[in-house]
C-alpha atoms as a PDB file:
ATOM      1  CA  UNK A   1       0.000   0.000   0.000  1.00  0.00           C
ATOM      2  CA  UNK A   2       1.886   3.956  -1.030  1.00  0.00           C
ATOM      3  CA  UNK A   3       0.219   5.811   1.679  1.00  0.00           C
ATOM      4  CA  UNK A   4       2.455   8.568   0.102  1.00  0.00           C
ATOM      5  CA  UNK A   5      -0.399   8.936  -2.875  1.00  0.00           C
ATOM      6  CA  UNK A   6      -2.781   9.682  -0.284  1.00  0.00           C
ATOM      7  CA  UNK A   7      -5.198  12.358  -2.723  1.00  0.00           C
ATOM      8  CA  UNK A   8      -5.326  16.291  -1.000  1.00  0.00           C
ATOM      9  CA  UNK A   9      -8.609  16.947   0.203  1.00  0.00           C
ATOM     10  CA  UNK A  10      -9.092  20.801   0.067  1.00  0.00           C
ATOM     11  CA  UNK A  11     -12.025  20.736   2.041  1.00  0.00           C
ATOM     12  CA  UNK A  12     -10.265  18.915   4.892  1.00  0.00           C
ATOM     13  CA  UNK A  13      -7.445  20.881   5.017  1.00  0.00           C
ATOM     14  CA  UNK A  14      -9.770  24.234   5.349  1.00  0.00           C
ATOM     15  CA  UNK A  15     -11.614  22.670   7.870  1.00  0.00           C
ATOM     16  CA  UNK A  16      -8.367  21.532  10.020  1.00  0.00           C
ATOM     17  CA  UNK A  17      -7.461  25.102  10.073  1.00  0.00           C
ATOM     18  CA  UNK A  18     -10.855  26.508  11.061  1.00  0.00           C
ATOM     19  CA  UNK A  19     -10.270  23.727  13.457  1.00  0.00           C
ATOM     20  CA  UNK A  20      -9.974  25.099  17.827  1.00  0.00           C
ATOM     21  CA  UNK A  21      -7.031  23.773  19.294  1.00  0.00           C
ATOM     22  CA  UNK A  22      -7.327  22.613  22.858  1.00  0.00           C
ATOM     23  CA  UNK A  23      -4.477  21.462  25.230  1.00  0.00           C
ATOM     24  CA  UNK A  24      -4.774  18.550  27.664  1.00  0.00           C
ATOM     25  CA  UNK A  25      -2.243  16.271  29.402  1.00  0.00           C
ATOM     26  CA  UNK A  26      -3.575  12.701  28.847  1.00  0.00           C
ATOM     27  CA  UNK A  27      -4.397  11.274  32.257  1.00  0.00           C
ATOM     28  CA  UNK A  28      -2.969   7.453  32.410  1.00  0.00           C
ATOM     29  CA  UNK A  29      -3.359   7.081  28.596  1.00  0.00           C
ATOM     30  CA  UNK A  30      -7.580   7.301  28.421  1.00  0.00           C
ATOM     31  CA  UNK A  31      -9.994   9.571  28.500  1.00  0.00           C
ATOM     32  CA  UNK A  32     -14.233   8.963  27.956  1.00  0.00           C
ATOM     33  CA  UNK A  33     -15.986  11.430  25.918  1.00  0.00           C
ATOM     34  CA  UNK A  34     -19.563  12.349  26.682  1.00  0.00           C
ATOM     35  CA  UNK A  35     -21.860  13.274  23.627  1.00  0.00           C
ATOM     36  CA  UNK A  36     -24.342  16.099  25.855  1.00  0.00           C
ATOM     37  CA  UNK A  37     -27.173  16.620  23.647  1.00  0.00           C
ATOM     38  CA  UNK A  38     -30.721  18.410  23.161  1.00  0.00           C
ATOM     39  CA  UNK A  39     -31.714  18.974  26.571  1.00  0.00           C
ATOM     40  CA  UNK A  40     -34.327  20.835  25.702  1.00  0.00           C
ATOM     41  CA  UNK A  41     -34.458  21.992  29.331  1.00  0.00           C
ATOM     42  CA  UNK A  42     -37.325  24.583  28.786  1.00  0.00           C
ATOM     43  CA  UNK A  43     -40.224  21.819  27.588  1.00  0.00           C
ATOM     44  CA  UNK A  44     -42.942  20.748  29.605  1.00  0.00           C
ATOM     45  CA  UNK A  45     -41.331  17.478  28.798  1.00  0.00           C
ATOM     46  CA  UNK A  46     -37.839  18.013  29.696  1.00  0.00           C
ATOM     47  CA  UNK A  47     -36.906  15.030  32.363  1.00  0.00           C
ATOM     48  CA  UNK A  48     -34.994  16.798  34.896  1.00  0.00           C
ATOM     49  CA  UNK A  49     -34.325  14.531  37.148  1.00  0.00           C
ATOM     50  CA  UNK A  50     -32.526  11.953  34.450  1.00  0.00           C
ATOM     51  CA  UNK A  51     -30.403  15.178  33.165  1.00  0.00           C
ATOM     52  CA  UNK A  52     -29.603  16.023  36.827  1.00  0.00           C
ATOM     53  CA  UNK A  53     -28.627  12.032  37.494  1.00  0.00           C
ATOM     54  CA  UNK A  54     -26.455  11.864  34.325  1.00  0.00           C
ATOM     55  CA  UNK A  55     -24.500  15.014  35.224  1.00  0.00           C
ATOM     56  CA  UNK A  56     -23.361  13.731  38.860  1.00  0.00           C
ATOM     57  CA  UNK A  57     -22.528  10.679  36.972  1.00  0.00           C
ATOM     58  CA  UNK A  58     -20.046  12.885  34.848  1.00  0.00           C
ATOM     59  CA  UNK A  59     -18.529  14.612  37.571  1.00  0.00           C
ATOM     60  CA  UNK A  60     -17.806  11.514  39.280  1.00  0.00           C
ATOM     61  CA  UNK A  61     -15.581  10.339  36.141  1.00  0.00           C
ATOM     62  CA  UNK A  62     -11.958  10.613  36.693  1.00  0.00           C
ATOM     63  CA  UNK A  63     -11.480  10.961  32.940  1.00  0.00           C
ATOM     64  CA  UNK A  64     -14.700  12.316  31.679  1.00  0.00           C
ATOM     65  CA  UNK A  65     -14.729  15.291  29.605  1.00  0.00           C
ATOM     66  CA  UNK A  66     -18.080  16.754  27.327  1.00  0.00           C
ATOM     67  CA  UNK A  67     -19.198  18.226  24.569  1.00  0.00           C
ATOM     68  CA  UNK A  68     -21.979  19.903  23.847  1.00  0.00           C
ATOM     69  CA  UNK A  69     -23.697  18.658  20.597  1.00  0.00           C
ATOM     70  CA  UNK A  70     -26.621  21.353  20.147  1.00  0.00           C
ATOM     71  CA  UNK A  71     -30.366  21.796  21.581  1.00  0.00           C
ATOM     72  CA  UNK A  72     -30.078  23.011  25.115  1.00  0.00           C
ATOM     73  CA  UNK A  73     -32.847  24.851  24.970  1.00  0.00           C
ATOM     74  CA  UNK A  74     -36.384  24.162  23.197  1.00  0.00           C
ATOM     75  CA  UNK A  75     -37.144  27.164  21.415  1.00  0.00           C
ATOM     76  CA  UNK A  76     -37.225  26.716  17.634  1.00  0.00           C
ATOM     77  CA  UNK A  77     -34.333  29.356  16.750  1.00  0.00           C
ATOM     78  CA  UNK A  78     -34.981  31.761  13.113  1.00  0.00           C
ATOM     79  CA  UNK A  79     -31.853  32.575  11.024  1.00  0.00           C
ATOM     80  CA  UNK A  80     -29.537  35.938  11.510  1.00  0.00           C
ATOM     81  CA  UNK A  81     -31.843  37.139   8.830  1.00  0.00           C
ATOM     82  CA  UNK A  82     -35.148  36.938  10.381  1.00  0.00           C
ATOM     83  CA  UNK A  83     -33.185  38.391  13.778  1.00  0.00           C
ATOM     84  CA  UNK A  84     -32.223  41.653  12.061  1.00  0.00           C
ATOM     85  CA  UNK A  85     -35.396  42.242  10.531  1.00  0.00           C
ATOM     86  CA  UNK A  86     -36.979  42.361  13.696  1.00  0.00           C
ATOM     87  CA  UNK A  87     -34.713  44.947  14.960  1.00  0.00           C
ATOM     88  CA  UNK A  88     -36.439  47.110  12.223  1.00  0.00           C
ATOM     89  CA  UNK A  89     -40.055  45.487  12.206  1.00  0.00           C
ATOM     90  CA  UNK A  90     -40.517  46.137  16.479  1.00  0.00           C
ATOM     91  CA  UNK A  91     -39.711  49.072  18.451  1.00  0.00           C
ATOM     92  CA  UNK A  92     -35.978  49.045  18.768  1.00  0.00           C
ATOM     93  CA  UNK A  93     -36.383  48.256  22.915  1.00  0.00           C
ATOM     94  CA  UNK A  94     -38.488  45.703  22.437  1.00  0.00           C
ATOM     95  CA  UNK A  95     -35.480  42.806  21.737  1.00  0.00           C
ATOM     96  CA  UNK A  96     -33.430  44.632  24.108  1.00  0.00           C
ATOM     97  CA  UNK A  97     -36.046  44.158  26.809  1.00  0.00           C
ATOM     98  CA  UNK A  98     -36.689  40.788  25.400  1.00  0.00           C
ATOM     99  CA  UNK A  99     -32.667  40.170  25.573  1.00  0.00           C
ATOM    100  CA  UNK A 100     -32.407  41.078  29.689  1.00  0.00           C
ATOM    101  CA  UNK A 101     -35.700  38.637  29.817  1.00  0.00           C
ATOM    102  CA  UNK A 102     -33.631  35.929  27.802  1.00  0.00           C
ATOM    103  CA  UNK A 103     -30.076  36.989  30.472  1.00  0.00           C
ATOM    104  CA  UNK A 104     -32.560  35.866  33.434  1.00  0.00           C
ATOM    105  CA  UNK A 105     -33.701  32.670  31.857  1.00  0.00           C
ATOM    106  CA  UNK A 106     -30.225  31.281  31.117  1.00  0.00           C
ATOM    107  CA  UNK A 107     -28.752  31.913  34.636  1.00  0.00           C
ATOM    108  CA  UNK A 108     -29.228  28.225  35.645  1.00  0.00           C
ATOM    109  CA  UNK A 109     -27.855  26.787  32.450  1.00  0.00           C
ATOM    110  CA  UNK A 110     -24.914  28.865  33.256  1.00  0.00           C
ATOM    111  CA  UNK A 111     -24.289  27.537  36.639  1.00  0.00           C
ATOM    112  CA  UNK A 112     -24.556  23.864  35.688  1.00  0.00           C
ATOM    113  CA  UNK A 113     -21.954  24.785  32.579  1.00  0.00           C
ATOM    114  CA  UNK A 114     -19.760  26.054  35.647  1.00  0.00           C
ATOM    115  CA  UNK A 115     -20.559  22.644  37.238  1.00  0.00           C
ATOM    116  CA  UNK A 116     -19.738  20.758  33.974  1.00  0.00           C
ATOM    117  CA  UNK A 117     -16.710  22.785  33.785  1.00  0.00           C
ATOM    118  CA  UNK A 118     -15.142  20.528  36.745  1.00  0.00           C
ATOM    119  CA  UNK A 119     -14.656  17.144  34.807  1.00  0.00           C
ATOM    120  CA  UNK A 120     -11.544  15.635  34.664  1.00  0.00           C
ATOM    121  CA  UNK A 121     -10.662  16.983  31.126  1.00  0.00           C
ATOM    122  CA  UNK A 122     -13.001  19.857  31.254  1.00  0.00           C
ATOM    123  CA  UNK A 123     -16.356  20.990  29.267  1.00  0.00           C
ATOM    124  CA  UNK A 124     -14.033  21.626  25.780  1.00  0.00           C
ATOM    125  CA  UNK A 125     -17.005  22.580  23.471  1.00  0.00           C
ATOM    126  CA  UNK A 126     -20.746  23.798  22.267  1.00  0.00           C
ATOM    127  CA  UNK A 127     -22.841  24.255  19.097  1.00  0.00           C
ATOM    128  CA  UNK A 128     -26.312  26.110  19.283  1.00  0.00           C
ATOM    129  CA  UNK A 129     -27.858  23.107  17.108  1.00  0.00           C
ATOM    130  CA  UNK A 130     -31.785  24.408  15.653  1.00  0.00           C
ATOM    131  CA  UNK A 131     -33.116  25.376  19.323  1.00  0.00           C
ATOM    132  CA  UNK A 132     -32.068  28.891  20.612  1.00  0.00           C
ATOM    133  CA  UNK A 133     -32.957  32.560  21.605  1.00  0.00           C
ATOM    134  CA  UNK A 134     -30.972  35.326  19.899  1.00  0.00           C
ATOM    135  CA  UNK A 135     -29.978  38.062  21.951  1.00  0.00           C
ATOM    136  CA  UNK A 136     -29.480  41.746  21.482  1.00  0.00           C
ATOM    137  CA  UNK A 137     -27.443  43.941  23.003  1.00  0.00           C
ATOM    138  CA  UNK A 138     -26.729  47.187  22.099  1.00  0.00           C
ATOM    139  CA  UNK A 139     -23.792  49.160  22.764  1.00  0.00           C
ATOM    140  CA  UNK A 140     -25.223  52.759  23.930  1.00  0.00           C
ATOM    141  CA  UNK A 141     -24.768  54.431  20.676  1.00  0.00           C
ATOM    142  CA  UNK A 142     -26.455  53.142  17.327  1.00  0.00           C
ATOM    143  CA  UNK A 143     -25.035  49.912  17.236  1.00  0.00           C
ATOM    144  CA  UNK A 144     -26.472  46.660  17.985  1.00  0.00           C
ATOM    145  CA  UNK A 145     -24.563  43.014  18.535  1.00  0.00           C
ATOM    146  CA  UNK A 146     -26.401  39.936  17.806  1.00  0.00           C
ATOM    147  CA  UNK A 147     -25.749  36.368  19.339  1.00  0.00           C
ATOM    148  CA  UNK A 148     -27.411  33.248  19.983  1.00  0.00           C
ATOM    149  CA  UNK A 149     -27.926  31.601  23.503  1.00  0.00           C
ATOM    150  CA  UNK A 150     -25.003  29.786  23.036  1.00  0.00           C
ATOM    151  CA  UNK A 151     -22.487  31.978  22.324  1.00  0.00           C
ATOM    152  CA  UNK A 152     -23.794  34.591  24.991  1.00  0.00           C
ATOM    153  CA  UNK A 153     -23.398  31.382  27.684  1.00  0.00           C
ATOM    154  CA  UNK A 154     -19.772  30.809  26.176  1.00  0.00           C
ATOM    155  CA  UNK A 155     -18.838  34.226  26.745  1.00  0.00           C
ATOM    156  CA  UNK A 156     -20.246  33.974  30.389  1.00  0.00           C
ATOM    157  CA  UNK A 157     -18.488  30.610  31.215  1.00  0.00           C
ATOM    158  CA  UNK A 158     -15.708  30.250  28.964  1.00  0.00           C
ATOM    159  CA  UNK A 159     -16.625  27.387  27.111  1.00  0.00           C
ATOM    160  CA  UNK A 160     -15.451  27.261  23.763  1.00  0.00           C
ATOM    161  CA  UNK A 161     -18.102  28.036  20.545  1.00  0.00           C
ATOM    162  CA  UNK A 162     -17.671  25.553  18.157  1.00  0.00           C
ATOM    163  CA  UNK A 163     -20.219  27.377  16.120  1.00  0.00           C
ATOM    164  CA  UNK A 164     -24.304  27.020  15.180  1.00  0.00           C
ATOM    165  CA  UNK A 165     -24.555  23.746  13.336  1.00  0.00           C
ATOM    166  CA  UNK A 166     -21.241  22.221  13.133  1.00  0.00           C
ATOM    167  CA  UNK A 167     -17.804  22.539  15.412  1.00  0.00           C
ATOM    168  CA  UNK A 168     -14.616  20.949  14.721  1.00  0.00           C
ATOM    169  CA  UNK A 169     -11.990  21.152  17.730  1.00  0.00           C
ATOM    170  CA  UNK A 170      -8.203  19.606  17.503  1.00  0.00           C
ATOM    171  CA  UNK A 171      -7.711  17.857  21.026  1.00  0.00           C
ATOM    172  CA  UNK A 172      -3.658  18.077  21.524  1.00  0.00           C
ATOM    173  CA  UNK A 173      -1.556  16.184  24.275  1.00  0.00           C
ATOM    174  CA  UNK A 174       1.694  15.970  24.924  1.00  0.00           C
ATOM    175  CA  UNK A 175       3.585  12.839  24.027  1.00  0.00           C
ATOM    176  CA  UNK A 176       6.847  13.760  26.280  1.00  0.00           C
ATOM    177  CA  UNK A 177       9.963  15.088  24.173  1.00  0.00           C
ATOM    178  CA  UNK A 178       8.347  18.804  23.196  1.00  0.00           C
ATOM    179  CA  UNK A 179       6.131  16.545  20.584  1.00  0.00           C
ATOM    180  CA  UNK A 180       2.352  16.494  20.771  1.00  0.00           C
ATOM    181  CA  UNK A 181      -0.488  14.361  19.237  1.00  0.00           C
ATOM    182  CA  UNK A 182      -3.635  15.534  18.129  1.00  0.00           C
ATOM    183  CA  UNK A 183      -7.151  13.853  17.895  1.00  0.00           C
ATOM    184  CA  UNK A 184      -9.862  16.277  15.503  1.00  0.00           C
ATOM    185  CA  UNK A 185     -12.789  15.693  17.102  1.00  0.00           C
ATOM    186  CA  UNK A 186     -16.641  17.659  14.816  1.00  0.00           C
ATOM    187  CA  UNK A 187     -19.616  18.106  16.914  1.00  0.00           C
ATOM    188  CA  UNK A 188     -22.444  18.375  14.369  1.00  0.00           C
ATOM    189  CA  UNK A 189     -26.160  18.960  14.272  1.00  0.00           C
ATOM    190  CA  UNK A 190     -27.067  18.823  10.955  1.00  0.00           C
ATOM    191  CA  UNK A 191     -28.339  15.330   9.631  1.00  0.00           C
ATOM    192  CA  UNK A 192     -32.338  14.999  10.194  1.00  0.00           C
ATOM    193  CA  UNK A 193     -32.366  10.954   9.761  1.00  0.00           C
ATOM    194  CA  UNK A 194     -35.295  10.152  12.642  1.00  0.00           C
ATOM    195  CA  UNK A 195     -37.225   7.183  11.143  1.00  0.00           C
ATOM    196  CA  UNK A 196     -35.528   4.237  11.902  1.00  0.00           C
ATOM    197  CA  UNK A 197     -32.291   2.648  13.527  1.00  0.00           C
ATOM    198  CA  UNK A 198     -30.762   1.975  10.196  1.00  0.00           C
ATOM    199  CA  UNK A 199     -31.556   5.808   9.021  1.00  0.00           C
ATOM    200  CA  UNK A 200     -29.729   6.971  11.909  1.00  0.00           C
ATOM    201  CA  UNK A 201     -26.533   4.650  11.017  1.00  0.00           C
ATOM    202  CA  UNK A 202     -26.484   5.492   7.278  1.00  0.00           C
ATOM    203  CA  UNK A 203     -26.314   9.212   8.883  1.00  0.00           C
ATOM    204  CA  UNK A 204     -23.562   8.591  10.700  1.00  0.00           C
ATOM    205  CA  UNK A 205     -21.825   6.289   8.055  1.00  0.00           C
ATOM    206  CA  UNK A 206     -22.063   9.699   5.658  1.00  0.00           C
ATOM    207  CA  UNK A 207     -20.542  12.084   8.805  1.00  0.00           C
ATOM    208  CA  UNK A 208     -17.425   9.615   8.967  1.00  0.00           C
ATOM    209  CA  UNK A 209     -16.863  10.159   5.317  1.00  0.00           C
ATOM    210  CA  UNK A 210     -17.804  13.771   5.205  1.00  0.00           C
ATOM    211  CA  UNK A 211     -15.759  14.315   8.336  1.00  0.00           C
ATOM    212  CA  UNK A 212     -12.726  11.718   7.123  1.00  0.00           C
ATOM    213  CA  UNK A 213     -10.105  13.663   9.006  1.00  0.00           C
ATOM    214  CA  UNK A 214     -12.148  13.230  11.969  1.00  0.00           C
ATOM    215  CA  UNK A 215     -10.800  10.284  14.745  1.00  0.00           C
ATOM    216  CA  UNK A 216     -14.554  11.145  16.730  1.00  0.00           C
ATOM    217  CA  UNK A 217     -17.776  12.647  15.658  1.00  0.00           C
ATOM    218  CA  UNK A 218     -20.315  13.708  18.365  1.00  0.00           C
ATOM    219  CA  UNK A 219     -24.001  13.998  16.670  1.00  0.00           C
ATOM    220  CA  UNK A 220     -27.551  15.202  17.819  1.00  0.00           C
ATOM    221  CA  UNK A 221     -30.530  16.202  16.825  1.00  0.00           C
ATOM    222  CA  UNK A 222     -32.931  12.934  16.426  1.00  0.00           C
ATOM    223  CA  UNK A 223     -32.597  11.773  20.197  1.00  0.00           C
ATOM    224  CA  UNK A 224     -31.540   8.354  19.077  1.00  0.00           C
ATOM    225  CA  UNK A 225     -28.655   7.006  20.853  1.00  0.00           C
ATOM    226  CA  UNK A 226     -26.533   5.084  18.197  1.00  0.00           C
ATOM    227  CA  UNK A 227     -22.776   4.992  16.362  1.00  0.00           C
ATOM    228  CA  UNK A 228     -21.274   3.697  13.920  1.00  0.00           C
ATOM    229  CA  UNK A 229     -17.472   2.454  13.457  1.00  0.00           C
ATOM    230  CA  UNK A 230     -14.855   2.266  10.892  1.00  0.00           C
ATOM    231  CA  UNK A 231     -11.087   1.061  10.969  1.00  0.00           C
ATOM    232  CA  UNK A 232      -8.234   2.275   8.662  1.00  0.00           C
ATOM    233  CA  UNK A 233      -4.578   1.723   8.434  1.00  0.00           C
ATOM    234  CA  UNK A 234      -2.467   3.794   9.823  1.00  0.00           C
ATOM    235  CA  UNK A 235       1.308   3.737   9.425  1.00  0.00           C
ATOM    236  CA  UNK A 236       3.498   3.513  12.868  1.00  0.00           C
ATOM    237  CA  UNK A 237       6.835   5.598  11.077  1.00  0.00           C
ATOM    238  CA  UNK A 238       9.134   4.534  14.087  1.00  0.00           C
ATOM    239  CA  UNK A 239       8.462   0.761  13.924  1.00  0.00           C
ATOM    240  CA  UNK A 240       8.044   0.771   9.781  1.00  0.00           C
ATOM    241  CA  UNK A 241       4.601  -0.835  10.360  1.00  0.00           C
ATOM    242  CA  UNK A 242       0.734  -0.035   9.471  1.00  0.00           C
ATOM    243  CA  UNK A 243      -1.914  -0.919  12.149  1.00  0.00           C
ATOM    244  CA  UNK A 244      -5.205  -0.908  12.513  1.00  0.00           C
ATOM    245  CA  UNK A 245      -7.091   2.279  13.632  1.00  0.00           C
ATOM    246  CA  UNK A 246     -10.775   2.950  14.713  1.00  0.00           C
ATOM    247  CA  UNK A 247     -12.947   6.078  14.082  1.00  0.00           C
ATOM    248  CA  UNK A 248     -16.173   6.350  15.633  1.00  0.00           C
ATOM    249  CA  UNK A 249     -19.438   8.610  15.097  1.00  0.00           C
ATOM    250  CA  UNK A 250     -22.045   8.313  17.964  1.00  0.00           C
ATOM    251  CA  UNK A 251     -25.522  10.050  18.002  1.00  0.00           C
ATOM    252  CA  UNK A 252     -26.549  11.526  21.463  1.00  0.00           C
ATOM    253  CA  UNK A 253     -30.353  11.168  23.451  1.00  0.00           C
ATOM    254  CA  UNK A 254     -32.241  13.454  24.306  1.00  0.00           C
ATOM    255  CA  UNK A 255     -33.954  14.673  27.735  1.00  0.00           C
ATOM    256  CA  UNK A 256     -37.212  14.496  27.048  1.00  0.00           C
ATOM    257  CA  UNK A 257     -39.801  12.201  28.806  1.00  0.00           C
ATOM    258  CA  UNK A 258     -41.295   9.128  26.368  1.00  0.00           C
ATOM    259  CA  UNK A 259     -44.278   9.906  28.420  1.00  0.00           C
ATOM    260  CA  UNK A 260     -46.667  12.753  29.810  1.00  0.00           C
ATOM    261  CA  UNK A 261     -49.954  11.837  31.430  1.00  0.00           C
ATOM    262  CA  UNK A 262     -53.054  14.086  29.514  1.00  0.00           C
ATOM    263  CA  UNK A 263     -50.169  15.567  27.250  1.00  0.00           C
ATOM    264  CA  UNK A 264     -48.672  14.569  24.085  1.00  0.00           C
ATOM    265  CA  UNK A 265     -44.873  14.344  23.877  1.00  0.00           C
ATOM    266  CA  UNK A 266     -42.437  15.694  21.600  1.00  0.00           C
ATOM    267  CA  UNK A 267     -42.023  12.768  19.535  1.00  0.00           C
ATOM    268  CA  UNK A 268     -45.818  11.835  19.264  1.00  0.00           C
ATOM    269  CA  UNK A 269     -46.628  15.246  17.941  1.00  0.00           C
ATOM    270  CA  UNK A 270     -44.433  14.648  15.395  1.00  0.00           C
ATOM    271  CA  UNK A 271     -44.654  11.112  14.418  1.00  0.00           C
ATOM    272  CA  UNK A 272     -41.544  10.435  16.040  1.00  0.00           C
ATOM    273  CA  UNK A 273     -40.593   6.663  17.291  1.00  0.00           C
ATOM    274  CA  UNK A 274     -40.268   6.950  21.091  1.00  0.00           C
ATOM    275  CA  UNK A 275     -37.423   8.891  22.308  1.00  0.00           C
ATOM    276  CA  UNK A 276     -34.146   7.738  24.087  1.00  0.00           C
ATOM    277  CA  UNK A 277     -33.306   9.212  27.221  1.00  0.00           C
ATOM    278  CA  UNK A 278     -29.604  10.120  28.174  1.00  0.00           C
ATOM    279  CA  UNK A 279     -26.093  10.650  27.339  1.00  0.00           C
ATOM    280  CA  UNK A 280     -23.481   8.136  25.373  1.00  0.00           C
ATOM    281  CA  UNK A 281     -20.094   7.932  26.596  1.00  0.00           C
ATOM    282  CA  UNK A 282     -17.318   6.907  24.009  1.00  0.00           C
ATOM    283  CA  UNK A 283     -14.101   5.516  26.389  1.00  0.00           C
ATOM    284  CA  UNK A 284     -11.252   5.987  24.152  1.00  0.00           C
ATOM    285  CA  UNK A 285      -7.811   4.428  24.673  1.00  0.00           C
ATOM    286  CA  UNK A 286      -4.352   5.177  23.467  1.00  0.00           C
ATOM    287  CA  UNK A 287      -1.091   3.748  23.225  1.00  0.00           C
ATOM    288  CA  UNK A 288       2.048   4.756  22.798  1.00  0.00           C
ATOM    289  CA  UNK A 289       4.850   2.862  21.832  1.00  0.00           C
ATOM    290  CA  UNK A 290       8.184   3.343  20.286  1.00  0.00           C
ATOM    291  CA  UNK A 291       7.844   7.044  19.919  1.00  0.00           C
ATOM    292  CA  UNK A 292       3.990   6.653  18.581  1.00  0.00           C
ATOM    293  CA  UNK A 293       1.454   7.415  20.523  1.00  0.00           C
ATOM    294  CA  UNK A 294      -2.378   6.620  18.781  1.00  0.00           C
ATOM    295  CA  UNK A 295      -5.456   5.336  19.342  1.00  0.00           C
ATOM    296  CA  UNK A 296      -6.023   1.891  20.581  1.00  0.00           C
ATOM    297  CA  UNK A 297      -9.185   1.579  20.894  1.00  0.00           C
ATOM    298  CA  UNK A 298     -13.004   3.292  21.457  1.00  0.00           C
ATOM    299  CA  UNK A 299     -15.628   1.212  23.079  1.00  0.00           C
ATOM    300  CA  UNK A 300     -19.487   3.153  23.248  1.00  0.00           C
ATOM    301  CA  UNK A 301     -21.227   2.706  26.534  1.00  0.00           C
ATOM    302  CA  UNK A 302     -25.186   3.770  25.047  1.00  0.00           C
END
């Protein structure tokens, strides 16, 4: 096999540079990812006790880290667009006032990101995903910045902002010898694929090859808790050998309940199968011999 005629993606290589770089010292040669998705925390049918249970379960991980993979909220967001117009189609203080209203709201999603910012490895990420508020805030002359929830709870907590829809973040460790490793990890929100269990995997199948740089991609959106796996060679330089790598795409649940008594849930409304409930943990392993560190292996705890 000439690994040397290996054909230059363009695409990738923008997207590796967009790409947030985020230090870490690897903690006894593992880490386990958690894929934190579409909480929907301000639904009538958001289960608050099973998000509450699954983030002292995080905490308690010696080498847990999250990301954030879109939908903490439950209001349908509009596009920048439809945000500026309404700065011209209301009374300018109306999404000012409706911006402090919105500051309020999100104080207790701030304070559990502070919480979440405790794990081992840290909270290292967020997308908005298609549920958000945008916010307004003006700065005392005639100008006016616009964010989404997200971002505005970024700024507040530190948390990097992967961006609306899609994220891509470079996790870096150091390998001893001033040499580090990197993993590219894309938190994504886009594929709708809600139908069935083999929907979902085709999704995730066409994220691994639209994402091929990619050793981990965390998904949300249809509340489905899946993943899918593929395994490449990979050359080891120092030993003149090719092994066998894994990369892994995993689709997060959701916290909403599969059941409201004299109310119909989210996913019956909308002809949804019933909804999975929680958080999938990916515990990846590495290895590092003869001057190589890489990926052993990933094993998905649903």
């Amino acid at each position: 096999m000439n690994l040397s005629k290996k054909k230059i993606n363009l695409k990738e290589i923008k997207a590796q540079s967009n790409a947030i770089k985020i230090y870490k010292d690897l903690k006894d040669y593992r880490m386990n990812v958690y894929n934190f998705s579409d909480q929907h925390d301000d639904s009538a049918a958001h289960d608050k006790k099973a998000m509450r249970e699954t983030i002292d379960r995080m905490l308690a991980d010696k080498y847990g880290m999250v990301l954030h993979a879109g939908d903490w909220g439950d209001k349908h967001r509009h596009t920048i667009r439809t945000a500026k117009l309404k700065l011209f189609s209301n009374d300018f203080e109306e999404p000012i006032q409706q911006t402090k209203e919105i500051v309020e709201m999100l104080k207790p999603r701030i304070d559990i990101w502070q919480e979440l910012k405790r794990m081992a490895y840290g909270f290292l990420g967020a997308i908005a995903g298609n549920h958000f508020e945008w916010m307004f805030f003006s700065d005392g002359k005639h100008g006016v910045r616009i964010v989404n929830s997200i971002q505005y709870m970024c700024e507040q907590t530190g948390v990097p902002y992967l961006g609306e829809m899609v994220g891509i973040l470079k996790l870096c460790f150091n390998v001893g010898g001033g040499s580090t490793i990197s993993m590219p990890i894309v938190v994504d929100h886009t594929k709708k694929y809600c139908s069935s269990d083999a929907a979902d995997v085709n999704a995730l199948e066409d994220l691994l090859d639209e994402y091929s740089f990619a050793d981990l991609v965390l998904a949300g959106h249809t509340h489905r808790k899946t993943f899918k796996k593929k395994l490449y060679p990979h050359p080891l330089f120092a030993r003149g050998k090719i092994i066998q790598k894994v990369r892994c795409a995993i689709r997060g649940g959701s916290y909403l309940k599969t059941y409201m008594e004299n109310q119909s849930t989210y996913s019956e409304r909308n002809s949804y199968n019933m909804l999975e409930t929680g958080t999938p943990r990916v515990d990846v392993r590495f290895r590092k011999s003869d001057g190589d560190m890489f990926i052993k292996s990933m094993e998905v705890r649903l």
